[in-house]
C-alpha atoms as a PDB file:
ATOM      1  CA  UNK A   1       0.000   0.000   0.000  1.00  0.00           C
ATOM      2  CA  UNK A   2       1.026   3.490  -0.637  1.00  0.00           C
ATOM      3  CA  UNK A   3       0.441   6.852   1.669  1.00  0.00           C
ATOM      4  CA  UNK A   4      -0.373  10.053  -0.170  1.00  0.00           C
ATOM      5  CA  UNK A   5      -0.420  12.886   1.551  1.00  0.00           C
ATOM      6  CA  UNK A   6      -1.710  16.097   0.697  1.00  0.00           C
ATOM      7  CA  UNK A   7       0.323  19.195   1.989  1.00  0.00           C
ATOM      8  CA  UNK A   8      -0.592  22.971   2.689  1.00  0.00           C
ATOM      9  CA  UNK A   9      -4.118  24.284   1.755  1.00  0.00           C
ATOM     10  CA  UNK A  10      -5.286  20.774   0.137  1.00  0.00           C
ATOM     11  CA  UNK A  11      -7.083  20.303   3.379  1.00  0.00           C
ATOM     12  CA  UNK A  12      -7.572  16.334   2.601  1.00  0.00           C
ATOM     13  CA  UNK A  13      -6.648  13.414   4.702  1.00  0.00           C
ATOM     14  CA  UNK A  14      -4.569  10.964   3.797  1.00  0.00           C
ATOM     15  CA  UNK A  15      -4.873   8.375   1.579  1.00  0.00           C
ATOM     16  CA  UNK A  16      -3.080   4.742   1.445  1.00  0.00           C
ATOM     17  CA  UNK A  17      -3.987   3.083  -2.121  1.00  0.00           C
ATOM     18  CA  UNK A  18      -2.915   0.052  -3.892  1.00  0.00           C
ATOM     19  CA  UNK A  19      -0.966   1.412  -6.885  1.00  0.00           C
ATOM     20  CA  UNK A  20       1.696   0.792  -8.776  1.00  0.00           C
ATOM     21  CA  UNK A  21       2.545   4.087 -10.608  1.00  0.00           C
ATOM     22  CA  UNK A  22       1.343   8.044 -10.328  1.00  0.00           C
ATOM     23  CA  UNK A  23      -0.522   7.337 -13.161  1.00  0.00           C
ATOM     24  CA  UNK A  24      -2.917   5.236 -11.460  1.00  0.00           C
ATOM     25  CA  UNK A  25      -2.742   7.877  -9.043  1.00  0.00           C
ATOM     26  CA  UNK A  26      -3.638  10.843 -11.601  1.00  0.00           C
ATOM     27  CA  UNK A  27      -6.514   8.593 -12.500  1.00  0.00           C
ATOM     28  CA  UNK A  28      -8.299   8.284  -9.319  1.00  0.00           C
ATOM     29  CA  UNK A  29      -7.259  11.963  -7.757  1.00  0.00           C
ATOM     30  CA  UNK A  30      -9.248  13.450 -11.511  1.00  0.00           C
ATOM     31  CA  UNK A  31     -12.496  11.550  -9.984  1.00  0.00           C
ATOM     32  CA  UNK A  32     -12.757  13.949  -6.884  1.00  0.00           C
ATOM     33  CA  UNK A  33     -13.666  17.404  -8.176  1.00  0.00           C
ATOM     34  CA  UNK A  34     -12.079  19.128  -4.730  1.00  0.00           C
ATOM     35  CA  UNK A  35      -9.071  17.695  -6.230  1.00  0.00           C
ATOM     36  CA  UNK A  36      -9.106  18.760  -9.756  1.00  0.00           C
ATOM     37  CA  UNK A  37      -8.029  22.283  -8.901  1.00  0.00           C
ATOM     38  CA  UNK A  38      -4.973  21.161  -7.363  1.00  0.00           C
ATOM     39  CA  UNK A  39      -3.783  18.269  -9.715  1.00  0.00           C
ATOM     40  CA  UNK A  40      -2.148  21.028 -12.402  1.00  0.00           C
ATOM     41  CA  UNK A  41      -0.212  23.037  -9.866  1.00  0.00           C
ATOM     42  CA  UNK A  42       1.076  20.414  -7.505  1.00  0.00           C
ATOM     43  CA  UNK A  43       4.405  19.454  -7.104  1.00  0.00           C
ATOM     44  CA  UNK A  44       4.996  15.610  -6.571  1.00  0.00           C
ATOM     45  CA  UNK A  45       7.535  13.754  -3.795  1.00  0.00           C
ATOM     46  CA  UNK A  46       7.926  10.347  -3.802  1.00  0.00           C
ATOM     47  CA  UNK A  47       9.829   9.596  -0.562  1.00  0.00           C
ATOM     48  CA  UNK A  48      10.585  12.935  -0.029  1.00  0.00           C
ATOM     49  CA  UNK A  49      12.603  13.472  -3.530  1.00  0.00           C
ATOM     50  CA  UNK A  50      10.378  15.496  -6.177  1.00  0.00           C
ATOM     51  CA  UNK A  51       9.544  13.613  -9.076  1.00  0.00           C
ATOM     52  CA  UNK A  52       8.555  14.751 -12.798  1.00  0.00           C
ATOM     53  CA  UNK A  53       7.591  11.487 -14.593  1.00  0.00           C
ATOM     54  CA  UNK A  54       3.994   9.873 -13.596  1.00  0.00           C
ATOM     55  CA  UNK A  55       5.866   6.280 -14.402  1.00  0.00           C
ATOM     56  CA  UNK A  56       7.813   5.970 -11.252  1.00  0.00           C
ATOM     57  CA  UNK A  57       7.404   2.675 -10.010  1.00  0.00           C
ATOM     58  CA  UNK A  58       5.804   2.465  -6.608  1.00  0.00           C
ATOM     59  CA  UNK A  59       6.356   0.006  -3.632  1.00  0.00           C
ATOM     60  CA  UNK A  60       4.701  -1.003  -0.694  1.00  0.00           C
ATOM     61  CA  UNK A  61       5.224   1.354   1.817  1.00  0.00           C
ATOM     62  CA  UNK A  62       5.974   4.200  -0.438  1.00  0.00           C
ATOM     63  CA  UNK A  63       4.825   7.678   0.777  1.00  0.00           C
ATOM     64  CA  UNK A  64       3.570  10.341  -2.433  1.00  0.00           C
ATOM     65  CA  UNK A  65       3.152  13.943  -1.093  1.00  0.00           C
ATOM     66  CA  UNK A  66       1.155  16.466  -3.284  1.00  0.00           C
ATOM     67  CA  UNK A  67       2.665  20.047  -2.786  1.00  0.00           C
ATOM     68  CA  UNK A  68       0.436  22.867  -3.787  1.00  0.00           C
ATOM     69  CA  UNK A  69       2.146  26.071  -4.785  1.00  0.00           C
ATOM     70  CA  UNK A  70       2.714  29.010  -2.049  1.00  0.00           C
ATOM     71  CA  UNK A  71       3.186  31.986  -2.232  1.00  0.00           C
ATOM     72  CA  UNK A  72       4.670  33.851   1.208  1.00  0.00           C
ATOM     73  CA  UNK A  73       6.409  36.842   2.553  1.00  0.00           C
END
């Protein structure tokens, strides 16, 4: 099983799927409208290193954190 988490203003609890790639995870994340908004912007960690491809592999155990963009001062 895999954790995501969903950082900053996502406001959503965690998750803990059985998937083998981000795609999979794109899929089922475009089927909740709240989450639609975010999907675009977000950055993506798997294990705490950001990640650009939706094809990384993903283990049991594996933690995927969606990082919204901030802005601060």
């Amino acid at each position: 099983m895999v954790t995501i988490e969903f950082l900053g203003p996502i406001n959503k609890k965690p998750l803990t799927l059985d998937i083998k790639n981000l795609s999979e995870l794109s899929s089922i994340l475009k089927d909740d409208e709240e989450m639609v908004k975010w999907l675009e912007n977000c950055a993506v960690a798997v294990n705490d290193t950001l990640v650009c491809s939706k094809d990384i592999a993903l283990n049991n155990g594996d933690k995927v954190s969606l990082l919204p963009p901030v802005c601060g001062g």
